[in-house]
PDB file of N, CA and C in Angstrom:
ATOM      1  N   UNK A   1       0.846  -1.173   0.000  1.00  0.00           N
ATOM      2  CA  UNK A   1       0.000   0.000   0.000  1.00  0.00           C
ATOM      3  C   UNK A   1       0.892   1.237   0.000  1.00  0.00           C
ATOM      4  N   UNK A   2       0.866   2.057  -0.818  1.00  0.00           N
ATOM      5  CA  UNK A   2       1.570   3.380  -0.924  1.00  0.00           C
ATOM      6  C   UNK A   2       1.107   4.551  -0.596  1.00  0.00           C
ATOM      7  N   UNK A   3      -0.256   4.518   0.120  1.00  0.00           N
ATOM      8  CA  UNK A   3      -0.921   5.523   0.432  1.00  0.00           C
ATOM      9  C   UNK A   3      -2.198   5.680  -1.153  1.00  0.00           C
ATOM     10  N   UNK A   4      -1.629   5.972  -2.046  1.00  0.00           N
ATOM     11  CA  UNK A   4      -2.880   6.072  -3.211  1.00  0.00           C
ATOM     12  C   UNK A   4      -2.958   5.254  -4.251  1.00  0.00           C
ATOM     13  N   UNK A   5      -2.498   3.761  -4.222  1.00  0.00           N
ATOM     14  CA  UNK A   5      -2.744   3.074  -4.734  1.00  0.00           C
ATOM     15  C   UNK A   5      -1.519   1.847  -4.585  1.00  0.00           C
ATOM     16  N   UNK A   6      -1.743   0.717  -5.032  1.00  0.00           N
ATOM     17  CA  UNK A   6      -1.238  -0.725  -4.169  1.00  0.00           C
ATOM     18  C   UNK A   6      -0.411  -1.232  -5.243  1.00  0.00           C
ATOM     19  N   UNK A   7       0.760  -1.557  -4.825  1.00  0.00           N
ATOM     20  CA  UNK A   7       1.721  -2.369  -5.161  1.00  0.00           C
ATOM     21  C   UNK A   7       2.281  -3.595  -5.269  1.00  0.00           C
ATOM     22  N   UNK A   8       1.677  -4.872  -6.045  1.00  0.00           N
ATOM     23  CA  UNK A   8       1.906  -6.215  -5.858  1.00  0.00           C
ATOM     24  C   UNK A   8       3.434  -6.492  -6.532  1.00  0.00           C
ATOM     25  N   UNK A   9       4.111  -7.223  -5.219  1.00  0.00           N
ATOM     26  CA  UNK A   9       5.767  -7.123  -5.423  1.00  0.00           C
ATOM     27  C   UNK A   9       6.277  -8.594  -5.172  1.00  0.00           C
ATOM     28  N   UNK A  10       6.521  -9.050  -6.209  1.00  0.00           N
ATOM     29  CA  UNK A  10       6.788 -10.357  -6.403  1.00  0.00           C
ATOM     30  C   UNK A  10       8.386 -10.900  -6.447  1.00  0.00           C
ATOM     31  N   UNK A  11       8.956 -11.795  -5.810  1.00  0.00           N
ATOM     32  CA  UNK A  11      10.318 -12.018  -5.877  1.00  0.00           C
ATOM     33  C   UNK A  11      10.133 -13.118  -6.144  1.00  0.00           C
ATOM     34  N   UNK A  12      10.644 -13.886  -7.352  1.00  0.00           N
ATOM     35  CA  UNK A  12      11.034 -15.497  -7.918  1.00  0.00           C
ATOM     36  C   UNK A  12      11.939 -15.735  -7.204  1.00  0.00           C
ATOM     37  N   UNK A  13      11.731 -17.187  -6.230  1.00  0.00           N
ATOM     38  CA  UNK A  13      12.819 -17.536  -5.289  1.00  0.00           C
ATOM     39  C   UNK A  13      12.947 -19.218  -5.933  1.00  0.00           C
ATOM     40  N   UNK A  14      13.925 -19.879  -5.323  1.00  0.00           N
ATOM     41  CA  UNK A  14      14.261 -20.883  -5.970  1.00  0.00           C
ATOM     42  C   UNK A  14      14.086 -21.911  -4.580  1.00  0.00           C
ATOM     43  N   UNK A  15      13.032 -22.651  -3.899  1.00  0.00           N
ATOM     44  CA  UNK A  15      13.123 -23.370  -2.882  1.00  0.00           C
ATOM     45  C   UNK A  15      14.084 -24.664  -2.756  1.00  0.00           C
ATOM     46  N   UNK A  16      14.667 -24.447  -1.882  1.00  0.00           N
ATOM     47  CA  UNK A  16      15.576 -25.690  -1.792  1.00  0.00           C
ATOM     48  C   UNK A  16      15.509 -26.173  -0.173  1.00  0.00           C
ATOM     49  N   UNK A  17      16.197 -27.307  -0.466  1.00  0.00           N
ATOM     50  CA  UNK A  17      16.036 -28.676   0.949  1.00  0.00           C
ATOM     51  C   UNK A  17      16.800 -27.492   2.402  1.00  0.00           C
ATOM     52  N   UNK A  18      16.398 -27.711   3.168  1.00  0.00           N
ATOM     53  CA  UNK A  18      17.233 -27.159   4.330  1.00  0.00           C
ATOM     54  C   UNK A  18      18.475 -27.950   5.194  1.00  0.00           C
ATOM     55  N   UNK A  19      19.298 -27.439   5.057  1.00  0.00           N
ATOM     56  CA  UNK A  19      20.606 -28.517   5.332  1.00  0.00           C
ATOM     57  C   UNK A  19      20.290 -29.128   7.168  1.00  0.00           C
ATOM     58  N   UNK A  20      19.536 -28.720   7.700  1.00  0.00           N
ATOM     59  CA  UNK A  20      19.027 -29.063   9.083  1.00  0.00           C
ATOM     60  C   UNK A  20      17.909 -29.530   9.018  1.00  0.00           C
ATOM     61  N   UNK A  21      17.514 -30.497  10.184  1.00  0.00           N
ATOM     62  CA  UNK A  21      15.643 -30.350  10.813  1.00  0.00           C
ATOM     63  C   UNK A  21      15.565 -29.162  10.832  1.00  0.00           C
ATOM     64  N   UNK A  22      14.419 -29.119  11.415  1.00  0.00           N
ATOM     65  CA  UNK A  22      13.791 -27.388  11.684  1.00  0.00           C
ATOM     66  C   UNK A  22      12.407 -28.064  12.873  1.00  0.00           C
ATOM     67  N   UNK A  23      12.767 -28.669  13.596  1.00  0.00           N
ATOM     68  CA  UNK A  23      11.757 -29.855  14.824  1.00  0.00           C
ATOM     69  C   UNK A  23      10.723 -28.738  15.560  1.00  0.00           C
ATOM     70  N   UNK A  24      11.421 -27.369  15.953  1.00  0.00           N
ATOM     71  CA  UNK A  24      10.859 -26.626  16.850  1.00  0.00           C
ATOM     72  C   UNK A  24      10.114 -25.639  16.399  1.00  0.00           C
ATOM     73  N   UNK A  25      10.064 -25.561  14.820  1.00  0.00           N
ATOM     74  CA  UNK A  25       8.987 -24.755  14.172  1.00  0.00           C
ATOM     75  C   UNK A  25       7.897 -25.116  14.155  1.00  0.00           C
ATOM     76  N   UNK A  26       6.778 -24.548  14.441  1.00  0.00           N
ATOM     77  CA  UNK A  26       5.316 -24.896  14.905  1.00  0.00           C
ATOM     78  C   UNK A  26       4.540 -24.661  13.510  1.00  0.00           C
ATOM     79  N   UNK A  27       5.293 -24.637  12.396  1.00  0.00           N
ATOM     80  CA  UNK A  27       3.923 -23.963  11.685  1.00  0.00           C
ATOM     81  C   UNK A  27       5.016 -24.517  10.286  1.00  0.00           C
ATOM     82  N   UNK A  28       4.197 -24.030   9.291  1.00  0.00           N
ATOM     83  CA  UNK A  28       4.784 -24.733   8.047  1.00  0.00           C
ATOM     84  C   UNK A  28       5.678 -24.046   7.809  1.00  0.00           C
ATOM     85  N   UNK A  29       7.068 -24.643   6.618  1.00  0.00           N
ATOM     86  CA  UNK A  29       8.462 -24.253   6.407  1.00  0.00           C
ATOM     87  C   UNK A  29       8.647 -24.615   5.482  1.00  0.00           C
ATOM     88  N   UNK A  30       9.283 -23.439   4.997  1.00  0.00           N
ATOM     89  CA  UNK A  30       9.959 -23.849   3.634  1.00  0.00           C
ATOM     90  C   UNK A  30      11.388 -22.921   3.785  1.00  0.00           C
ATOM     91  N   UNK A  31      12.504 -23.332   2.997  1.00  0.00           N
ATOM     92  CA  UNK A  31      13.422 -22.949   2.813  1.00  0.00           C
ATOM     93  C   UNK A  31      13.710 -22.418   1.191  1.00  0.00           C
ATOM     94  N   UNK A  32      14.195 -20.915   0.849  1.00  0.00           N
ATOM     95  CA  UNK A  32      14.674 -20.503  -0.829  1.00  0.00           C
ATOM     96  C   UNK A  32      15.219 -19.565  -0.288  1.00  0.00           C
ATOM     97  N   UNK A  33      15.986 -19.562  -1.684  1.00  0.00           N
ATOM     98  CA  UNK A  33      17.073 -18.549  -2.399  1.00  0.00           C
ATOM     99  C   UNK A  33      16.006 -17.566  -3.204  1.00  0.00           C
ATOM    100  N   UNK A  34      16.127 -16.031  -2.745  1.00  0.00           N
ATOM    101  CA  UNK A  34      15.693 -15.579  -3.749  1.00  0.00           C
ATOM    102  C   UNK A  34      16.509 -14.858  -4.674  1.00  0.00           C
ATOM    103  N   UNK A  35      15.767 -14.887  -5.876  1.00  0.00           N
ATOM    104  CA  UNK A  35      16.363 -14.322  -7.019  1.00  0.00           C
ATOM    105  C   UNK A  35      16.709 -12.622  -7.378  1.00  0.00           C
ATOM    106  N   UNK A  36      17.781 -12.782  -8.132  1.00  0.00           N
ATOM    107  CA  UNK A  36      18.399 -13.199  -8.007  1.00  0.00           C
ATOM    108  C   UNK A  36      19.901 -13.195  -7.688  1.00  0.00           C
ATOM    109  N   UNK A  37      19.902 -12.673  -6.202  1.00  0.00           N
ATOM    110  CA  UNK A  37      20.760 -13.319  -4.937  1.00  0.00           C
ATOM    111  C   UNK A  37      19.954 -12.027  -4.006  1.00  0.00           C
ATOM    112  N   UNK A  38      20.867 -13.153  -2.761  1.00  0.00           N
ATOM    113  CA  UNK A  38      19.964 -12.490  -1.390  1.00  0.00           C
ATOM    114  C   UNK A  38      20.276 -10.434  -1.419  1.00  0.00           C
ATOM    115  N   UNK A  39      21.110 -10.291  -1.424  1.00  0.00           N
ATOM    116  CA  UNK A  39      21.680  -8.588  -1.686  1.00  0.00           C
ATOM    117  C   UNK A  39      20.839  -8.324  -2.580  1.00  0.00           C
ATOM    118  N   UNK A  40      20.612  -8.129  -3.724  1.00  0.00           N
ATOM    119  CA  UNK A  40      19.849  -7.595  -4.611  1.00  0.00           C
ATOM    120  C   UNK A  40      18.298  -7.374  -4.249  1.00  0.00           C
ATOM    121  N   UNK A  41      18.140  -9.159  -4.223  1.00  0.00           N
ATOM    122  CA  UNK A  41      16.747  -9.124  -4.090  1.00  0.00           C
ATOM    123  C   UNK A  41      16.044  -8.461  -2.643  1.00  0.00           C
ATOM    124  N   UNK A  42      16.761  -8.325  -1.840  1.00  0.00           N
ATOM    125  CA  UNK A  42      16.363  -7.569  -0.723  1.00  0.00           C
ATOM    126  C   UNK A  42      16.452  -5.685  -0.700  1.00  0.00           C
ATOM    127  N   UNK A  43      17.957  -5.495  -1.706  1.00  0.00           N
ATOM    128  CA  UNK A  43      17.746  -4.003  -1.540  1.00  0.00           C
ATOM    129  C   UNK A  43      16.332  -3.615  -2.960  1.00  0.00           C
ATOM    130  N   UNK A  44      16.120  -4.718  -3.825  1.00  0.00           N
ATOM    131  CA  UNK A  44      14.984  -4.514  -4.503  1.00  0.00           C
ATOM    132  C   UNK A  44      13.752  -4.314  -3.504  1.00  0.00           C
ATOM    133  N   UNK A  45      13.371  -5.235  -3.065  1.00  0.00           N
ATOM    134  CA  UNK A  45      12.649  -4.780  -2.010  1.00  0.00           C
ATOM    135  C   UNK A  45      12.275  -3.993  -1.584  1.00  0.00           C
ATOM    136  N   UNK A  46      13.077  -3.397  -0.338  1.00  0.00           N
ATOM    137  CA  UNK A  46      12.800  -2.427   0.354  1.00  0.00           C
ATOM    138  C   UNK A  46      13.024  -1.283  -0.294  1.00  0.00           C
ATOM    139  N   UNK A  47      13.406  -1.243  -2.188  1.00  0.00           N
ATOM    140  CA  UNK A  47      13.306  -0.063  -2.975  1.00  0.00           C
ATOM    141  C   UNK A  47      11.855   0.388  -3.072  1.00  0.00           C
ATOM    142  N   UNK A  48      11.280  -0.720  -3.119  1.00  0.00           N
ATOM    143  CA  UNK A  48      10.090  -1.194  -3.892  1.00  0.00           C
ATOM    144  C   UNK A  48       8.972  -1.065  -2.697  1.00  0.00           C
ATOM    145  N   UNK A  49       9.244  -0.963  -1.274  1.00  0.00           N
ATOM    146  CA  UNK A  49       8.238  -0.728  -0.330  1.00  0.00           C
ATOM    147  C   UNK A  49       7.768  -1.810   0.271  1.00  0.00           C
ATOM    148  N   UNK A  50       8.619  -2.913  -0.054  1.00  0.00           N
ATOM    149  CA  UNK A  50       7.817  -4.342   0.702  1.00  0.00           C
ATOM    150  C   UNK A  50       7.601  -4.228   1.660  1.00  0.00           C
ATOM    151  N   UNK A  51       6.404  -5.063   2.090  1.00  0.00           N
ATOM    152  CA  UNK A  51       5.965  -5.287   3.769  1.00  0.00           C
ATOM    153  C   UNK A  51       6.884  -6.511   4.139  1.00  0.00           C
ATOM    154  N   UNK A  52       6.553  -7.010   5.108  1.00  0.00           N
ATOM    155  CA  UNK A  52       7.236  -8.363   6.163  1.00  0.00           C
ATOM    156  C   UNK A  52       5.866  -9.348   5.818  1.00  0.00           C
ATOM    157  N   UNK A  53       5.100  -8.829   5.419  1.00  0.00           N
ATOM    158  CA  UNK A  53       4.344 -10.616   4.704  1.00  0.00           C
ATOM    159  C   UNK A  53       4.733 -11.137   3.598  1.00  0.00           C
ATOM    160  N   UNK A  54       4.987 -11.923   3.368  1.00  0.00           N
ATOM    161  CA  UNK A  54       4.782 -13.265   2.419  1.00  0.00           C
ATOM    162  C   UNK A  54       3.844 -13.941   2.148  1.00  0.00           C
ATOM    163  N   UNK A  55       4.004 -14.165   0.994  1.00  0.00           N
ATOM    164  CA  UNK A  55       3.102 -15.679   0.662  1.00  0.00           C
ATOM    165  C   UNK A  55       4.235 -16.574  -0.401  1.00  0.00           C
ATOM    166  N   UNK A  56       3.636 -17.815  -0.377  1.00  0.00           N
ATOM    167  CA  UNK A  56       4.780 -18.415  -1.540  1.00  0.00           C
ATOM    168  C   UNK A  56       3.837 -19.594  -1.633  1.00  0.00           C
ATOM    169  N   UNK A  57       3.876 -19.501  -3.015  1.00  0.00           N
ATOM    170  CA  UNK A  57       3.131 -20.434  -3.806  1.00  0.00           C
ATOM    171  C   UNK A  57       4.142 -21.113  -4.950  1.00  0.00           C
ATOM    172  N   UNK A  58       3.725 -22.615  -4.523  1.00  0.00           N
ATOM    173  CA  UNK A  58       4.476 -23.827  -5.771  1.00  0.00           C
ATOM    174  C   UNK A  58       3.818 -23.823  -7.142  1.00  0.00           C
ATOM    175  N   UNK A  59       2.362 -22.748  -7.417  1.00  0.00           N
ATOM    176  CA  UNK A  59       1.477 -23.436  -8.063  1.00  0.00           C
ATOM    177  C   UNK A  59       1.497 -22.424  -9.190  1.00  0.00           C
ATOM    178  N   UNK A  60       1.763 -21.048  -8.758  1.00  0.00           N
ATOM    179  CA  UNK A  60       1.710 -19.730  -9.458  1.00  0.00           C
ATOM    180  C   UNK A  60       2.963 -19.677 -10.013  1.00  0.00           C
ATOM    181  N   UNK A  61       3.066 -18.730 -11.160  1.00  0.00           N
ATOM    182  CA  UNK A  61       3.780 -17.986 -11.742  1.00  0.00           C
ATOM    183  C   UNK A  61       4.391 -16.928 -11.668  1.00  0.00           C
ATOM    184  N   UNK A  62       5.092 -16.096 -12.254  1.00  0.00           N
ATOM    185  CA  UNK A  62       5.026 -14.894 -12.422  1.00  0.00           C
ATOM    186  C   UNK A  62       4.043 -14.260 -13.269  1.00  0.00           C
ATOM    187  N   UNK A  63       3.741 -15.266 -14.455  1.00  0.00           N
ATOM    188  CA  UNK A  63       3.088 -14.642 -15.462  1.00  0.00           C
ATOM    189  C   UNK A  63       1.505 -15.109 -14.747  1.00  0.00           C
ATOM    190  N   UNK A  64       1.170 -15.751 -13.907  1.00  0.00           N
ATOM    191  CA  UNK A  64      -0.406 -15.689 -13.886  1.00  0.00           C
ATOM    192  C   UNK A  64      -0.385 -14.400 -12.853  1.00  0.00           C
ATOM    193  N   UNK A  65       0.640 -14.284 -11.848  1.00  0.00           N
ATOM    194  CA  UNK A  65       0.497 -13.285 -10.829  1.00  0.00           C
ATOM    195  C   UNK A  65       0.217 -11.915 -11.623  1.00  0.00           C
ATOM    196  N   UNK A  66       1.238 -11.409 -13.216  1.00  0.00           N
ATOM    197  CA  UNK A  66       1.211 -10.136 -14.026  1.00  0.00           C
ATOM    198  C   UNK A  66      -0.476 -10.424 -14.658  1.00  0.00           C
ATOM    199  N   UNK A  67      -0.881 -11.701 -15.448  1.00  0.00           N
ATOM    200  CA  UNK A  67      -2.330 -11.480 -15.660  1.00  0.00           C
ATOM    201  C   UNK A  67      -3.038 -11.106 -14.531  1.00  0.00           C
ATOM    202  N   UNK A  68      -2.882 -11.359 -13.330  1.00  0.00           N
ATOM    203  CA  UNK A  68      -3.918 -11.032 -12.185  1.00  0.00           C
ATOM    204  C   UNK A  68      -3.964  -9.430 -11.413  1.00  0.00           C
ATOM    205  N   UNK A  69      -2.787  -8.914 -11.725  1.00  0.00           N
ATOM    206  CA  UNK A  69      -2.203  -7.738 -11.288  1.00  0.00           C
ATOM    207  C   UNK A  69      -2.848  -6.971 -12.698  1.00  0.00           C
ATOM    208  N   UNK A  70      -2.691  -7.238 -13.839  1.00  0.00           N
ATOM    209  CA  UNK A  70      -3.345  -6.887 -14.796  1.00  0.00           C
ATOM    210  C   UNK A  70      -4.668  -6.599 -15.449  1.00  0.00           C
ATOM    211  N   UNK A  71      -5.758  -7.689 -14.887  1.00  0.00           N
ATOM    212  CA  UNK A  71      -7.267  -7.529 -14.647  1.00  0.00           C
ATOM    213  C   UNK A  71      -7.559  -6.686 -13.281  1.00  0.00           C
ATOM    214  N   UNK A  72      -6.670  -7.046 -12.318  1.00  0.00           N
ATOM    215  CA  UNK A  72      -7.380  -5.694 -11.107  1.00  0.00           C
ATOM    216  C   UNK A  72      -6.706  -4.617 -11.124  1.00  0.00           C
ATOM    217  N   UNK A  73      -6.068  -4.066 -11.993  1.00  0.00           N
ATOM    218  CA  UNK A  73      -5.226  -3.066 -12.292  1.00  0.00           C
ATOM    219  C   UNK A  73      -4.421  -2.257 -11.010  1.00  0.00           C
ATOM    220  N   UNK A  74      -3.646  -3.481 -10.434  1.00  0.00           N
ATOM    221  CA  UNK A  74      -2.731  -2.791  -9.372  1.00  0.00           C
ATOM    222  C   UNK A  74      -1.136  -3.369 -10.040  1.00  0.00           C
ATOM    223  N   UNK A  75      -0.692  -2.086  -9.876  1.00  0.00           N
ATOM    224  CA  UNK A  75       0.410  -2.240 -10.142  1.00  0.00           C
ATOM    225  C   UNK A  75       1.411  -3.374  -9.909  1.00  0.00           C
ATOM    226  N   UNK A  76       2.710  -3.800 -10.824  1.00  0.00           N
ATOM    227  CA  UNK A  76       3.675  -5.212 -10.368  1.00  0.00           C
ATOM    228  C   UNK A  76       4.412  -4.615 -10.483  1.00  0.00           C
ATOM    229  N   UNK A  77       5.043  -5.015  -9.642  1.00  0.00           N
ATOM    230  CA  UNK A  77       6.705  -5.242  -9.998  1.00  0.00           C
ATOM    231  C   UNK A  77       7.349  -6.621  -9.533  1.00  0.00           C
ATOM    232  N   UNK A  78       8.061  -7.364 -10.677  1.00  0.00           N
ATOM    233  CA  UNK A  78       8.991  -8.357 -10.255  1.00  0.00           C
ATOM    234  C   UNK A  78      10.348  -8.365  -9.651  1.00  0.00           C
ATOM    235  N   UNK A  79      10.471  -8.776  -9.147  1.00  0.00           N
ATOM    236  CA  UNK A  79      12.512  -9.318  -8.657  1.00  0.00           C
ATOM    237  C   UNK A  79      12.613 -10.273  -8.993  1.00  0.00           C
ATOM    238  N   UNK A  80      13.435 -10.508 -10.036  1.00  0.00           N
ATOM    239  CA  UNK A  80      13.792 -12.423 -10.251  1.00  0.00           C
ATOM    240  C   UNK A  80      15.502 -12.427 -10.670  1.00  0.00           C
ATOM    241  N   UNK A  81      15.654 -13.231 -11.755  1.00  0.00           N
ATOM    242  CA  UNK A  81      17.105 -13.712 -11.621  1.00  0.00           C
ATOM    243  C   UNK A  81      17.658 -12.551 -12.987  1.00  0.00           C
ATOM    244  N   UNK A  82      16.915 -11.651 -13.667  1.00  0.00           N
ATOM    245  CA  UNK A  82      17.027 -10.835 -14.453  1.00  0.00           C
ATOM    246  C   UNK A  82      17.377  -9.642 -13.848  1.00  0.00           C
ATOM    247  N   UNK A  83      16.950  -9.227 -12.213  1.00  0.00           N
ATOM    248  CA  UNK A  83      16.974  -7.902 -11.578  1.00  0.00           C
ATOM    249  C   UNK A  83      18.371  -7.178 -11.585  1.00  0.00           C
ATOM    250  N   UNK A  84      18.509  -5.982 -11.935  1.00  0.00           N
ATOM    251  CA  UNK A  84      19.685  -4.916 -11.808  1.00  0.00           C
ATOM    252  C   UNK A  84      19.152  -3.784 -10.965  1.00  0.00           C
ATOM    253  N   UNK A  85      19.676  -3.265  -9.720  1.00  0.00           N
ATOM    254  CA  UNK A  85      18.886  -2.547  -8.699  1.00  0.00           C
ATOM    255  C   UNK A  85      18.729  -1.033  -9.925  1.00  0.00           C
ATOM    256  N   UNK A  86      19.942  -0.903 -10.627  1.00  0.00           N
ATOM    257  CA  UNK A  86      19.682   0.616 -10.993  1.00  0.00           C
ATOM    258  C   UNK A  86      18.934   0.735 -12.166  1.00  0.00           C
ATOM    259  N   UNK A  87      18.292  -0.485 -13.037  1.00  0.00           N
ATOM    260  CA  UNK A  87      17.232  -0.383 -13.576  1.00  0.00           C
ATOM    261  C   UNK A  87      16.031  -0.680 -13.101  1.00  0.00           C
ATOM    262  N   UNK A  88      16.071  -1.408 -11.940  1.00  0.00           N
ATOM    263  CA  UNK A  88      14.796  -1.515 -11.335  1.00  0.00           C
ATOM    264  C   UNK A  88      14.378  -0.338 -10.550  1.00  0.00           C
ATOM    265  N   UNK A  89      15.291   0.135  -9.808  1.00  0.00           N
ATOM    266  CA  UNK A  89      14.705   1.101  -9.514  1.00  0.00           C
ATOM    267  C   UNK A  89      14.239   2.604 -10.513  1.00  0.00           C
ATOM    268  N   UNK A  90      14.807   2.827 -11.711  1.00  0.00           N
ATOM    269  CA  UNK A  90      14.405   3.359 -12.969  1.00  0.00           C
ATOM    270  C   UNK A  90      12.991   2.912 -13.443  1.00  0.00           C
ATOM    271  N   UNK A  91      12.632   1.309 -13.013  1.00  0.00           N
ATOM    272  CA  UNK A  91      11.051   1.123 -13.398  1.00  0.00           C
ATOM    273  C   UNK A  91       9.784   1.250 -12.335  1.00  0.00           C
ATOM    274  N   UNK A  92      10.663   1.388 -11.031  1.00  0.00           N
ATOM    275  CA  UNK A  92      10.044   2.333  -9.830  1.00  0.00           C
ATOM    276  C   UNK A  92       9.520   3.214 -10.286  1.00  0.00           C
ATOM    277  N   UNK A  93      10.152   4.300 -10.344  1.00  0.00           N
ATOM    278  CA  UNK A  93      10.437   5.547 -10.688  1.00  0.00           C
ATOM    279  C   UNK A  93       9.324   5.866 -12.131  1.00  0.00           C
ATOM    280  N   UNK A  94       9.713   5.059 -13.179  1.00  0.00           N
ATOM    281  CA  UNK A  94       8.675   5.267 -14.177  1.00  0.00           C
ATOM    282  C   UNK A  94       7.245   5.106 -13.777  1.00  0.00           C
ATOM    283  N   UNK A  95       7.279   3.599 -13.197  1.00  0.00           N
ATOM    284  CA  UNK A  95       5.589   3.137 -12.505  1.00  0.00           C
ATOM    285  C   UNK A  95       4.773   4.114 -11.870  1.00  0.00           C
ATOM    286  N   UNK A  96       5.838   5.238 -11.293  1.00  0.00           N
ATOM    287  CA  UNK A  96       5.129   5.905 -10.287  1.00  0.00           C
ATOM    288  C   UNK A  96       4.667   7.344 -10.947  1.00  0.00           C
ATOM    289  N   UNK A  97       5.022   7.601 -12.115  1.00  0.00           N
ATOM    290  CA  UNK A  97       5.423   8.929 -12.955  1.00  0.00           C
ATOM    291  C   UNK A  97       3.712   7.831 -13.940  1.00  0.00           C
ATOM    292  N   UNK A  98       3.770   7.216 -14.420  1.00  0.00           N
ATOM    293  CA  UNK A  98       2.880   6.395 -14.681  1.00  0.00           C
ATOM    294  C   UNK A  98       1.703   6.347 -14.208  1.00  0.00           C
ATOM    295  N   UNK A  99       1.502   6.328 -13.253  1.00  0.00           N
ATOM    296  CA  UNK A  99       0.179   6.324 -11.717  1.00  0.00           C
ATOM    297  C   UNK A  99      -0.053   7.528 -12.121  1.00  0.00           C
ATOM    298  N   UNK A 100       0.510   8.505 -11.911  1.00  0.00           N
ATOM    299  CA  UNK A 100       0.161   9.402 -11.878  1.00  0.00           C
ATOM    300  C   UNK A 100      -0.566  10.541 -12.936  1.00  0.00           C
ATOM    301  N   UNK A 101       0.084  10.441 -13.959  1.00  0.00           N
ATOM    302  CA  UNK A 101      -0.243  10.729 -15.036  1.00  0.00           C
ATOM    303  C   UNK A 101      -1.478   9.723 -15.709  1.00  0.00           C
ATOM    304  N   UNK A 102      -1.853   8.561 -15.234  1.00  0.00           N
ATOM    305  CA  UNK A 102      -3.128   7.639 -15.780  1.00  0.00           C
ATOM    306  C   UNK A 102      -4.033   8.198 -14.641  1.00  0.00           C
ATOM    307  N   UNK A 103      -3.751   8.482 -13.274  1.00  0.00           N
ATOM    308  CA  UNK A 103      -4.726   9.434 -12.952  1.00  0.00           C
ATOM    309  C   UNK A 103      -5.371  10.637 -12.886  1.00  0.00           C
ATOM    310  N   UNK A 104      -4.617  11.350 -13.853  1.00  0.00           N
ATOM    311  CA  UNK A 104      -4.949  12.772 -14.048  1.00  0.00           C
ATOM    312  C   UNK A 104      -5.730  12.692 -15.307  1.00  0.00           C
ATOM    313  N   UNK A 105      -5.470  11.439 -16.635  1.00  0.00           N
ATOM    314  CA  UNK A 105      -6.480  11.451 -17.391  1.00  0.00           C
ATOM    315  C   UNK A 105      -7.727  10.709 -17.116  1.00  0.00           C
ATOM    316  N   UNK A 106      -7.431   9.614 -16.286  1.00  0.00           N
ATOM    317  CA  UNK A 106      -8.857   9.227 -15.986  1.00  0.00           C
ATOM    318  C   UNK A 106      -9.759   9.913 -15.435  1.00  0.00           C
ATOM    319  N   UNK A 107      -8.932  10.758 -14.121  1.00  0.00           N
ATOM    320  CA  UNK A 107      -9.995  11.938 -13.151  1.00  0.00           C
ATOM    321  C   UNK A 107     -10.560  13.110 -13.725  1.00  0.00           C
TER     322      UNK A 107
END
């Protein structure tokens, strides 16, 4: 949420086995790498305004998440194994120059 309109922010992670048990976790677990690497994909992130929730799904895409972001017309942005912070944040920057200007002709 950005204050005037919502941001769905997606990071392609790569799940892998956890080199330990994990006995004392009460709730479900999974272990990944996200894309693509932990530095990037995190200062993407918090470029990008992420919250501390998650979700992670085995079943979705990127591309059904952009059709779905696409019919409810809230904005995406991806992080995956393609990300460069100083062009991503350049498509920040456009998205938001974007918003803005699609709301001055719609209003």
């Amino acid at each position: 949420d950005l204050g005037n309109r919502h941001r769905f922010l997606v990071n392609e992670v790569e799940c892998v086995a956890p080199e330990h048990a994990l006995p004392l976790l009460p709730v479900a677990r999974v272990l990944w790498k996200p894309l693509p690497d932990l530095k990037t994909a995190t200062a993407a992130w918090i470029y990008a305004g992420g919250a501390h929730h998650t979700v992670l799904s085995y079943a979705l895409t990127s591309e059904h998440l952009e059709d779905f972001a696409e019919m409810a017309r809230i904005e995406l942005s991806v992080i995956d194994d393609e990300t460069r912070l100083r062009s991503y944040k350049t498509e920040l920057r456009q998205a938001d120059l974007y918003f803005h200007l699609a709301q001055g002709i719609q209003g």
